[in-house]
N, C-alpha and C. Protein backbone atom coordinates (compact mmCIF):
# COMPACT_ATOMS: atom_id res chain seq x y z
N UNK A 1 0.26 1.59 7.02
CA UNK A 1 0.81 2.03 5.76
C UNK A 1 2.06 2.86 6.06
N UNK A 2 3.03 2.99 5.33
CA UNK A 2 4.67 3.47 5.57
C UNK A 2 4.70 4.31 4.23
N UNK A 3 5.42 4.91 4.50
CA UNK A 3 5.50 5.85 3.35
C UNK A 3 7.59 6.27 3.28
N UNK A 4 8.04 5.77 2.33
CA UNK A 4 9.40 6.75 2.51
C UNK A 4 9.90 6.59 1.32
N UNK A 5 11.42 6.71 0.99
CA UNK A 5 12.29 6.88 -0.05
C UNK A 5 13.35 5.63 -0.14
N UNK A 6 13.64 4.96 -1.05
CA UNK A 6 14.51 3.90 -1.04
C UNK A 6 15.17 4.43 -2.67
N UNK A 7 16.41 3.83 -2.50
CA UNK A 7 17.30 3.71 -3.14
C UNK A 7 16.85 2.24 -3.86
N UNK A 8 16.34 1.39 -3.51
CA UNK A 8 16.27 0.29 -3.70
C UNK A 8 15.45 -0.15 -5.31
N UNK A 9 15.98 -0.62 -5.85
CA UNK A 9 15.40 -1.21 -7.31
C UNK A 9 13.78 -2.29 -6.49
N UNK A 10 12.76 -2.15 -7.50
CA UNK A 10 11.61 -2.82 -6.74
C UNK A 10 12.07 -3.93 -6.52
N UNK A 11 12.52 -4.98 -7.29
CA UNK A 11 12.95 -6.47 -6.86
C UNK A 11 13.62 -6.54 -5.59
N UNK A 12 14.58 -5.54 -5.30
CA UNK A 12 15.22 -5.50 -3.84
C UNK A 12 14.15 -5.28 -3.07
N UNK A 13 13.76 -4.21 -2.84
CA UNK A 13 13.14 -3.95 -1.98
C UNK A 13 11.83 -4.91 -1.60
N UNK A 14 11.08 -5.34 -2.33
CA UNK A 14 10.25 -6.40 -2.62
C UNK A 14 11.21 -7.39 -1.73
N UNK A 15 12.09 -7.95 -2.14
CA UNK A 15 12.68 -9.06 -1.26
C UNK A 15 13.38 -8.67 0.65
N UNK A 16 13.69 -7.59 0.17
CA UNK A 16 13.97 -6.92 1.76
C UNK A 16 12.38 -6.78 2.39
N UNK A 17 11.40 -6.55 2.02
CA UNK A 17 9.99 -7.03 2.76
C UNK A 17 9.79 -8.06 3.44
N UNK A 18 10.25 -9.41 2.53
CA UNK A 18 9.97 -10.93 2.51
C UNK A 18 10.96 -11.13 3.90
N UNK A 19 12.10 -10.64 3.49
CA UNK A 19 13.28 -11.06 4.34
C UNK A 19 12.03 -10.44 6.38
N UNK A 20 12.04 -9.43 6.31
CA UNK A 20 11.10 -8.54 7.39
C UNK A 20 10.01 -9.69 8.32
N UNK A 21 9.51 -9.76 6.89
CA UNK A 21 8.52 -10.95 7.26
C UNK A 21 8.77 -12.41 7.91
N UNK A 22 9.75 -12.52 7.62
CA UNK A 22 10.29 -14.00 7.75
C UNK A 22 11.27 -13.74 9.15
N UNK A 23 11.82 -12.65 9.61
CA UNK A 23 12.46 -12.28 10.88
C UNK A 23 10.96 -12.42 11.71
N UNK A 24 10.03 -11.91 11.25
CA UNK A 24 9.10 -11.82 12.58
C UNK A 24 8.53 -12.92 12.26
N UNK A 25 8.67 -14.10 11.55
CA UNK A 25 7.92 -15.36 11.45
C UNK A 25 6.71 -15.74 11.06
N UNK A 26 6.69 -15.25 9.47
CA UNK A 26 6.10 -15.55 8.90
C UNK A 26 6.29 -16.54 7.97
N UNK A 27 5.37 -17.43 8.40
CA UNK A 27 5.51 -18.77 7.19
C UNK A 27 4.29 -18.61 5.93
N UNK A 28 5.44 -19.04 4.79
CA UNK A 28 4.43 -18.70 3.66
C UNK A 28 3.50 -20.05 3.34
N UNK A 29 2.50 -20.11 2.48
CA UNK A 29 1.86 -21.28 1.93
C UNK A 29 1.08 -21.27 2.91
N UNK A 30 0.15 -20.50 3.73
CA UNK A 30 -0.97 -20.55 4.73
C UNK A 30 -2.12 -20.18 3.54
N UNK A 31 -2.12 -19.98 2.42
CA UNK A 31 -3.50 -19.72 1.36
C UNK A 31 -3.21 -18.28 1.50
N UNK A 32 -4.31 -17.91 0.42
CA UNK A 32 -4.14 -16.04 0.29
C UNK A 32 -4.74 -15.53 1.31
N UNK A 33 -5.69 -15.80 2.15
CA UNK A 33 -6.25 -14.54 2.95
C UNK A 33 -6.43 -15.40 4.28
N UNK A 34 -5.00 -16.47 4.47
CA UNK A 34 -4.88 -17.26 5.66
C UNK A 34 -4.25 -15.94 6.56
N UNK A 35 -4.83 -16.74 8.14
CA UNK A 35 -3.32 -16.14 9.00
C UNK A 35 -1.91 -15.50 8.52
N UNK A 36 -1.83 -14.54 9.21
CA UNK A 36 0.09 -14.50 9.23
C UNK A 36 0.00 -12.91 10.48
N UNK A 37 1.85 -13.50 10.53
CA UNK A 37 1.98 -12.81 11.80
C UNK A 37 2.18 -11.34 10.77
N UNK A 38 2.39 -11.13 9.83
CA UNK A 38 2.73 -10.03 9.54
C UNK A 38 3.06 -10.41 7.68
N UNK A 39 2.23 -8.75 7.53
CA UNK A 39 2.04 -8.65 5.66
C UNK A 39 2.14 -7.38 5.21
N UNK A 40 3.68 -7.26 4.38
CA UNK A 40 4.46 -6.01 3.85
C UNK A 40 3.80 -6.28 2.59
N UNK A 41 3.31 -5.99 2.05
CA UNK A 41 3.13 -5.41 0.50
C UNK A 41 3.37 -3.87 0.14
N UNK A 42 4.00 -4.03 -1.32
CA UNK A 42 4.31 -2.80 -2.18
C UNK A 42 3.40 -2.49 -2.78
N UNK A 43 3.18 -1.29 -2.26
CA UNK A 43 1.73 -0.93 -3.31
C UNK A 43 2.00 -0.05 -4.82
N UNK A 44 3.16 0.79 -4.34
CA UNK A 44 3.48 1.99 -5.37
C UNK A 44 5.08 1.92 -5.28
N UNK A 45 5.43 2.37 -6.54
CA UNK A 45 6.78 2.85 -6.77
C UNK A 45 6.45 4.12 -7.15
N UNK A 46 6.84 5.10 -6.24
CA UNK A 46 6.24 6.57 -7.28
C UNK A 46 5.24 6.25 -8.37
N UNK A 47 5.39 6.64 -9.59
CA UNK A 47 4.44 6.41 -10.62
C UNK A 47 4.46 5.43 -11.64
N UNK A 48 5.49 4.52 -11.30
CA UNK A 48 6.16 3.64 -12.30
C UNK A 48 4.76 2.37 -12.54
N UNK A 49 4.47 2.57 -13.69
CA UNK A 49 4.14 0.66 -13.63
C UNK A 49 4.73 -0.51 -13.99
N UNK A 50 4.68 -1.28 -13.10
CA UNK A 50 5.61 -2.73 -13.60
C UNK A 50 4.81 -4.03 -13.09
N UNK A 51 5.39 -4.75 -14.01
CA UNK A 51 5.08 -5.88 -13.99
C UNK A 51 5.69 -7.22 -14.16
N UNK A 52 6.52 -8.21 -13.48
CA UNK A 52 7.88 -8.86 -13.40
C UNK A 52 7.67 -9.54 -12.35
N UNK A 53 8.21 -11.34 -12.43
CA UNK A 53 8.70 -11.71 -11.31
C UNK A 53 7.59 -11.47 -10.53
N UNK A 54 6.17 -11.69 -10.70
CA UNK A 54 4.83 -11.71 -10.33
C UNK A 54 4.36 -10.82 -9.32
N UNK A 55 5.26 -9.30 -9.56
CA UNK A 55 4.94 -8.11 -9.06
C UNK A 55 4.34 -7.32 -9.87
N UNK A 56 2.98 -6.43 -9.47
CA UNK A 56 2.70 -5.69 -10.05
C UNK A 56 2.75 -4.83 -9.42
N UNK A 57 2.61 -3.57 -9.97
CA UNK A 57 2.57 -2.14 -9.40
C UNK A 57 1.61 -1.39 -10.59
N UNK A 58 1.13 -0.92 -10.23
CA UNK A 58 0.40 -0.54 -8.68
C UNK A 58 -0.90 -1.45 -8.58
N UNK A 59 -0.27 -1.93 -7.30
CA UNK A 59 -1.05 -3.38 -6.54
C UNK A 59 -2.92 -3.00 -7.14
N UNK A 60 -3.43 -3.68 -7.50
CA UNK A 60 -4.48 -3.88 -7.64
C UNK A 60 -5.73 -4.10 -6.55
N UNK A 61 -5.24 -4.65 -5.37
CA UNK A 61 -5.74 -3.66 -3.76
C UNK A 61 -6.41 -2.63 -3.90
N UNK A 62 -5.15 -1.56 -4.10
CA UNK A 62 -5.62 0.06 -3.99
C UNK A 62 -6.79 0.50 -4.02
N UNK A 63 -7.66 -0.34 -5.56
CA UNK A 63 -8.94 0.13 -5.43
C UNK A 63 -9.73 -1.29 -5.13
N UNK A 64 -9.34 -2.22 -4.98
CA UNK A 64 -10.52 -2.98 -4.60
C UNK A 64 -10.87 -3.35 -3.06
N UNK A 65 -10.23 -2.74 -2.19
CA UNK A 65 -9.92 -3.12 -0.70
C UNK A 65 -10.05 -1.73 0.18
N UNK A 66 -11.15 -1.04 1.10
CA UNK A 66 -11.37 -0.07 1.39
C UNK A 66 -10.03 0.34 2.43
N UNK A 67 -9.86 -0.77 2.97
CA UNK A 67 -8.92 -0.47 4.32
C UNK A 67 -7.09 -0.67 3.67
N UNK A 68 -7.02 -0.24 2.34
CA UNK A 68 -6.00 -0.30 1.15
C UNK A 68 -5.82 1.28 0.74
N UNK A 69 -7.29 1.46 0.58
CA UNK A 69 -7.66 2.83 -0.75
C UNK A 69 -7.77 4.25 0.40
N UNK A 70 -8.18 3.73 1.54
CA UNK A 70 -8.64 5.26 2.74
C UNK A 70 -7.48 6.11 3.11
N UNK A 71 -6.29 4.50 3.73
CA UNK A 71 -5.19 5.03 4.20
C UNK A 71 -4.53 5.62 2.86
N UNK A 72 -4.15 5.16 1.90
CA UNK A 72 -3.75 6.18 0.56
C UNK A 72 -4.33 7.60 0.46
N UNK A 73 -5.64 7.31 0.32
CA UNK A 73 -6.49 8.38 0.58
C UNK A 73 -6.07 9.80 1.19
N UNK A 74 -5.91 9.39 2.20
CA UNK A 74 -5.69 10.00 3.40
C UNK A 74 -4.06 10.84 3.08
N UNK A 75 -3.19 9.45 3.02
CA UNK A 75 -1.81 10.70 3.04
C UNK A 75 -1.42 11.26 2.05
N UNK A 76 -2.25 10.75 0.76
CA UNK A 76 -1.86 11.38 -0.61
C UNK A 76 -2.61 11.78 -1.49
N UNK A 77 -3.67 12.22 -0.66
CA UNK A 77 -5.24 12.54 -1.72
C UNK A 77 -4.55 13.13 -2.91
N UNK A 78 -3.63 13.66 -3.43
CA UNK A 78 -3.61 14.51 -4.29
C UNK A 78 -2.92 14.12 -5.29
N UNK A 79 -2.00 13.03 -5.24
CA UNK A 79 -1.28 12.00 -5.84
C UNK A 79 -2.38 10.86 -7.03
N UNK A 80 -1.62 10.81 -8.22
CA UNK A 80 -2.57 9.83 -8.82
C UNK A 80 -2.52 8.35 -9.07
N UNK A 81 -2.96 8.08 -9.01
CA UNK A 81 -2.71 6.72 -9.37
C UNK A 81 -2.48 6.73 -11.20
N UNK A 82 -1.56 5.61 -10.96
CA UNK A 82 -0.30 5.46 -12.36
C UNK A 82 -0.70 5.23 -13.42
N UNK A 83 -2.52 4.40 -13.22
CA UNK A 83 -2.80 3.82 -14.19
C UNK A 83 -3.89 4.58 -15.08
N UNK A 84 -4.89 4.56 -13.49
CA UNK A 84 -5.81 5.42 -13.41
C UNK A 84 -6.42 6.77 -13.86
N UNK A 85 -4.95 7.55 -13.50
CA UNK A 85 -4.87 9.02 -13.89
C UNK A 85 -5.77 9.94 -12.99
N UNK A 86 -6.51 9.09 -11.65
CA UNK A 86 -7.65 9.70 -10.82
C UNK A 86 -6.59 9.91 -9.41
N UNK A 87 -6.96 10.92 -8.57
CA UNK A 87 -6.03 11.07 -7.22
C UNK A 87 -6.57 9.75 -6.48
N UNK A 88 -6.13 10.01 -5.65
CA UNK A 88 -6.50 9.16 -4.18
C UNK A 88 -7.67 9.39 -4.05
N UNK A 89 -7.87 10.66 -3.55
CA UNK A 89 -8.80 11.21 -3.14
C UNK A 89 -10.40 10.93 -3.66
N UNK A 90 -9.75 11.28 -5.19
CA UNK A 90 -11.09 11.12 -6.28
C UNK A 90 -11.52 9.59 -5.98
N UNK A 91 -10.41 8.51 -6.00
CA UNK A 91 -11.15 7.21 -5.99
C UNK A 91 -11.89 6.76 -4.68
N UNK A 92 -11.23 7.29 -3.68
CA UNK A 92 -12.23 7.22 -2.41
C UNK A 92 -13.20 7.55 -2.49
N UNK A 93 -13.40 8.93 -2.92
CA UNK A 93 -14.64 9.21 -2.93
C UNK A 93 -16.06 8.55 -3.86
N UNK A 94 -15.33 8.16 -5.04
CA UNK A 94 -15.92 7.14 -5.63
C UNK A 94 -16.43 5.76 -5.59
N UNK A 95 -15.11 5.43 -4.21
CA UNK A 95 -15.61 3.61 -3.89
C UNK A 95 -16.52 3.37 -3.61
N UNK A 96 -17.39 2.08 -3.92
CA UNK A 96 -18.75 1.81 -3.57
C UNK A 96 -18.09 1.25 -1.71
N UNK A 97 -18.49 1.76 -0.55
CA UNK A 97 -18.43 1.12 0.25
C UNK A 97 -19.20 0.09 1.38
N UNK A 98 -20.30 -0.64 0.67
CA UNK A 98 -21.17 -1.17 1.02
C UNK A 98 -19.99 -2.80 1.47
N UNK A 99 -20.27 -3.14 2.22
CA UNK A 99 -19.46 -4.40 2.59
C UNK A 99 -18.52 -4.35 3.34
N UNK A 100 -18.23 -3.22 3.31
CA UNK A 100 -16.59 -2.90 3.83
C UNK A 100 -16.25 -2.14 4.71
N UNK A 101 -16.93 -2.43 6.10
CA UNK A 101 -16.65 -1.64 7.16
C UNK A 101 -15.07 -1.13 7.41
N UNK A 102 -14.86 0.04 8.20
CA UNK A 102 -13.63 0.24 8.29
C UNK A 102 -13.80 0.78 9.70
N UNK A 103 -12.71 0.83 11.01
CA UNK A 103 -13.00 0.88 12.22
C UNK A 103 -11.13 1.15 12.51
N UNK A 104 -11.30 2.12 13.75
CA UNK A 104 -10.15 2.38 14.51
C UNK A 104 -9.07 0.87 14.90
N UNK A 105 -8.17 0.90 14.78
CA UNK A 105 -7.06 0.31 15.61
C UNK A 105 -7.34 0.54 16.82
N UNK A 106 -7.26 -0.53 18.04
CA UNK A 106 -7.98 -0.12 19.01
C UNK A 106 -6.05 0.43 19.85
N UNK A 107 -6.53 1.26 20.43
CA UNK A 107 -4.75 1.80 21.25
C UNK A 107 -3.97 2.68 20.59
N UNK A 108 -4.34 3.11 19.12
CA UNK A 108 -4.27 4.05 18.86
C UNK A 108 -4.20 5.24 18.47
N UNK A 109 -3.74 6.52 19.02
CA UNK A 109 -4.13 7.77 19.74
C UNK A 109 -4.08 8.87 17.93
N UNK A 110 -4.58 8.20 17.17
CA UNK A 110 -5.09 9.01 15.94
C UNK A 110 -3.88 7.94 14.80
N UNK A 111 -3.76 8.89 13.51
CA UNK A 111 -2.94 8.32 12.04
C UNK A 111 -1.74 8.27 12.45
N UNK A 112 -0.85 7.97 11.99
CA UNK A 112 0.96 8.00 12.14
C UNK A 112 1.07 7.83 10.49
N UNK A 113 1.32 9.54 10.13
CA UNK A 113 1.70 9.51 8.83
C UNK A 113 1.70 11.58 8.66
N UNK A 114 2.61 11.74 7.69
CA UNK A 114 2.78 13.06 7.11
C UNK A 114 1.55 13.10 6.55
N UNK A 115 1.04 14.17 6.75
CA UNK A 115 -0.29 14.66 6.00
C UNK A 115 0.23 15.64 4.89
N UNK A 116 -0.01 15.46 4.07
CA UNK A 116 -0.39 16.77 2.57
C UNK A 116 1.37 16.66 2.38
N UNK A 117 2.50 15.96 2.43
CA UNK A 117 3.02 15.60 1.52
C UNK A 117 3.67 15.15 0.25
N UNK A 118 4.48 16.00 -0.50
CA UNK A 118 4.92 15.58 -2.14
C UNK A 118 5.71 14.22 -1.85
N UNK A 119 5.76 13.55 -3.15
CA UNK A 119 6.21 12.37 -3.12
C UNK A 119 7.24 12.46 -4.55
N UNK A 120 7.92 12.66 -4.22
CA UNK A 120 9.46 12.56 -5.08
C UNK A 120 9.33 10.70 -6.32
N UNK A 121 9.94 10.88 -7.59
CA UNK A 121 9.65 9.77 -8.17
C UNK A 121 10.10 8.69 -7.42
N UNK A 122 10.75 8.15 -6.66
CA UNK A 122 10.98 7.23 -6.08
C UNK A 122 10.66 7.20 -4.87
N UNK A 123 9.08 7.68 -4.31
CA UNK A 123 9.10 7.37 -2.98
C UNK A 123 8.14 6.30 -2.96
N UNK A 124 7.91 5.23 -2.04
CA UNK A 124 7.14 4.20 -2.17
C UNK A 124 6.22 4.50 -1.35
N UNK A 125 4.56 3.62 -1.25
CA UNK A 125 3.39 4.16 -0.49
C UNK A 125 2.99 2.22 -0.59
């Protein structure tokens, strides 16, 4: 999960992902939960919701996917979700997690992310 600030209107940035993806060789049309060498999704625009050009925000993941909702969790417990009106935090603690093991990256040496962090209206997660 990445966390920063763009200047970028979502449609750009959304396509500067694709573009990312397609440098490290990713071919699309493998099915939804086929292979790939690599998968940028937008989860958040700050607090904005949208819906366009078959983007939504805020990705619908967030809460249905544990290894989606922890890492959020984690760097922005305190932040709410747009729709929701519940933090991070609150929905983690709420997820049913029966099914959904979650396990270390093996190599490495703890998180790579700002902890307890504000998020300015345009920062993306």
């Amino acid at each position: 999960m990445v966390v920063g600030d763009t200047e970028k209107s979502i449609g750009d940035l959304t396509r500067s992902l694709a573009q990312i993806e397609a440098r490290q060789g990713r071919l699309r049309g493998g099915g939804r939960f086929g292979p790939r060498t690599l998968d940028l999704d937008l989860l958040l625009y700050g607090d904005q919701v949208f819906s366009a050009g078959g983007i939504n925000l805020p990705r619908n993941e967030i809460t249905e996917y544990a290894f989606v909702l922890r890492p959020l969790a984690d760097i922005a417990p305190d932040e709410a979700h747009p729709v929701l009106k519940k933090t991070y935090a609150e929905l983690w603690r709420d997820f049913p997690r029966s099914g959904q093991r979650l396990w270390p990256v093996a190599g490495l040496k703890g998180l790579i992310y700002r902890k307890g962090a504000k998020y300015a209206k345009n920062k993306i997660l």
